[in-house]
Protein backbone atom coordinates (compact mmCIF):
# COMPACT_ATOMS: atom_id res chain seq x y z
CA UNK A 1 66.77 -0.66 -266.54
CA UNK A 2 68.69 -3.65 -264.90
CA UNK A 3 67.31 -5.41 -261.68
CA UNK A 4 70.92 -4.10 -260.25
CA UNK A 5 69.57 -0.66 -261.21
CA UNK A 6 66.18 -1.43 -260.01
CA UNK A 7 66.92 -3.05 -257.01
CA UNK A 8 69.61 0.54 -256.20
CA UNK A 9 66.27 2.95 -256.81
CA UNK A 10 64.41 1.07 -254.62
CA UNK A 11 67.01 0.72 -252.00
CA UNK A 12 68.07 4.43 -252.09
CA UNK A 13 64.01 5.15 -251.77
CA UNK A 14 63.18 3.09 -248.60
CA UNK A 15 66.75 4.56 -247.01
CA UNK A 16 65.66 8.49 -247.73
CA UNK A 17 62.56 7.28 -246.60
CA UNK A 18 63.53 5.69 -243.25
CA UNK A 19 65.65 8.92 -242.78
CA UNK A 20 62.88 11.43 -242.95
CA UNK A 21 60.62 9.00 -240.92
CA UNK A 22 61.85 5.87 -239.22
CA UNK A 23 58.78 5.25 -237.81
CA UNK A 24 56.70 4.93 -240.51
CA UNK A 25 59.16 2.81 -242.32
CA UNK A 26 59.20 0.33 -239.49
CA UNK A 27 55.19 0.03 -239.44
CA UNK A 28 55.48 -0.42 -243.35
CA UNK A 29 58.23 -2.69 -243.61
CA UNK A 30 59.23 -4.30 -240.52
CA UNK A 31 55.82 -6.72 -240.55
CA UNK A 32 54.47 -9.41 -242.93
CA UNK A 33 50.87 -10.98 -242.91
CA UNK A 34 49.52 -14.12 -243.44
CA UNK A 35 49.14 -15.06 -247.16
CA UNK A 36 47.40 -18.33 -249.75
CA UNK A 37 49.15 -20.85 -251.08
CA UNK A 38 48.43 -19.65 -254.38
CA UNK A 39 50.10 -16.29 -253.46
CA UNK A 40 53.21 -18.32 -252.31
CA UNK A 41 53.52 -20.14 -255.68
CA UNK A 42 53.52 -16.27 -257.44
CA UNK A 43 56.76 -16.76 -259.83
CA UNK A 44 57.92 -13.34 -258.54
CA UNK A 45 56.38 -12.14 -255.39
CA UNK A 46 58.82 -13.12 -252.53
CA UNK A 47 57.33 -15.31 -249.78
CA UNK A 48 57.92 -16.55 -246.11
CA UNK A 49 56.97 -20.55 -246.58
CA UNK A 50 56.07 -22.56 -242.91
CA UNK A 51 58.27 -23.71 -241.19
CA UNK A 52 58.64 -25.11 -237.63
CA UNK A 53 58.39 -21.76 -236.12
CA UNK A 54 55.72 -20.24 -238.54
CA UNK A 55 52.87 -22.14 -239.47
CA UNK A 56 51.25 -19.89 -242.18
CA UNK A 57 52.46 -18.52 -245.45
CA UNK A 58 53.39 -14.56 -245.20
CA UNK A 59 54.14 -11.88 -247.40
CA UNK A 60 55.20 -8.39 -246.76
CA UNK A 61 55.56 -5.15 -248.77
CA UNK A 62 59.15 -5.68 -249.37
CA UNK A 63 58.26 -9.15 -250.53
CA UNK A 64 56.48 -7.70 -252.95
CA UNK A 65 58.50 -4.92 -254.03
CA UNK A 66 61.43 -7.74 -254.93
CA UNK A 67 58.70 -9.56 -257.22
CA UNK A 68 59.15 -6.58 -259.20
CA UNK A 69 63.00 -6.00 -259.41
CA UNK A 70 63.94 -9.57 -260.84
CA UNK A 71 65.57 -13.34 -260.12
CA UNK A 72 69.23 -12.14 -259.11
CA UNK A 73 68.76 -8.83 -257.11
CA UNK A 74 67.02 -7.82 -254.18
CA UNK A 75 66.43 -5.01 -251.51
CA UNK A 76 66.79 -7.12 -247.74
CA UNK A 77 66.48 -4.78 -244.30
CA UNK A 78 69.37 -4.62 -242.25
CA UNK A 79 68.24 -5.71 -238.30
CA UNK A 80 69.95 -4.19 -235.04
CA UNK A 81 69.70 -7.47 -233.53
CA UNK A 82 69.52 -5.52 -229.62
CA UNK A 83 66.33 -3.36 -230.99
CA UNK A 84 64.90 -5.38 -233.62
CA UNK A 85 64.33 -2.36 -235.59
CA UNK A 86 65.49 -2.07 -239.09
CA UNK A 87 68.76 0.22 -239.49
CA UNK A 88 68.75 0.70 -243.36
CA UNK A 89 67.98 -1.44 -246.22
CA UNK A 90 71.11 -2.97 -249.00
CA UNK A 91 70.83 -4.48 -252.34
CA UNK A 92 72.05 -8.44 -252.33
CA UNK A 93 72.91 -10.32 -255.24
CA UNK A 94 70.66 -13.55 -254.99
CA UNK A 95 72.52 -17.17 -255.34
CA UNK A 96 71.39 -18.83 -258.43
């Protein structure tokens, strides 16, 4: 399987799943927690590095779930920017 066709399954599954339950979806998805430096240097796991509004390394679920697909796809939640809740989740290609 590509990480295109990887990164589609996993997309289609979060979106079924945040149509049967949006709730749960935003408890699972929406939040990230604090994480090492050694998990921030993972070669795959996707990260949130400080910055000048976060002082701590953070990881979520869907950080981890584009460590598996690959280098040039990835699964990102789509924001309403009024609610902050996520609307649905799309595959992007990743700049190389």
């Amino acid at each position: 399987m590509s990480e295109k066709e990887l990164a589609d399954k996993i997309c289609s599954l979060l979106n079924g799943m945040h149509r049967i339950d949006p709730n749960t979806t935003e408890k699972l998805f929406a939040y990230s927690v604090e994480c090492s430096k050694a998990l921030a240097d993972h070669p795959s796991i996707v990260v949130i590095w400080p910055s000048k509004e976060l002082e701590y390394y953070r990881v979520s679920a869907l950080g981890v779930m584009n460590g598996l697909i690959g280098k040039h796809w990835a699964v990102a939640k789509v924001m309403n920017e009024e609610t902050n809740k996520i609307m649905r989740f799309d595959v992007i290609q990743l700049p190389i």
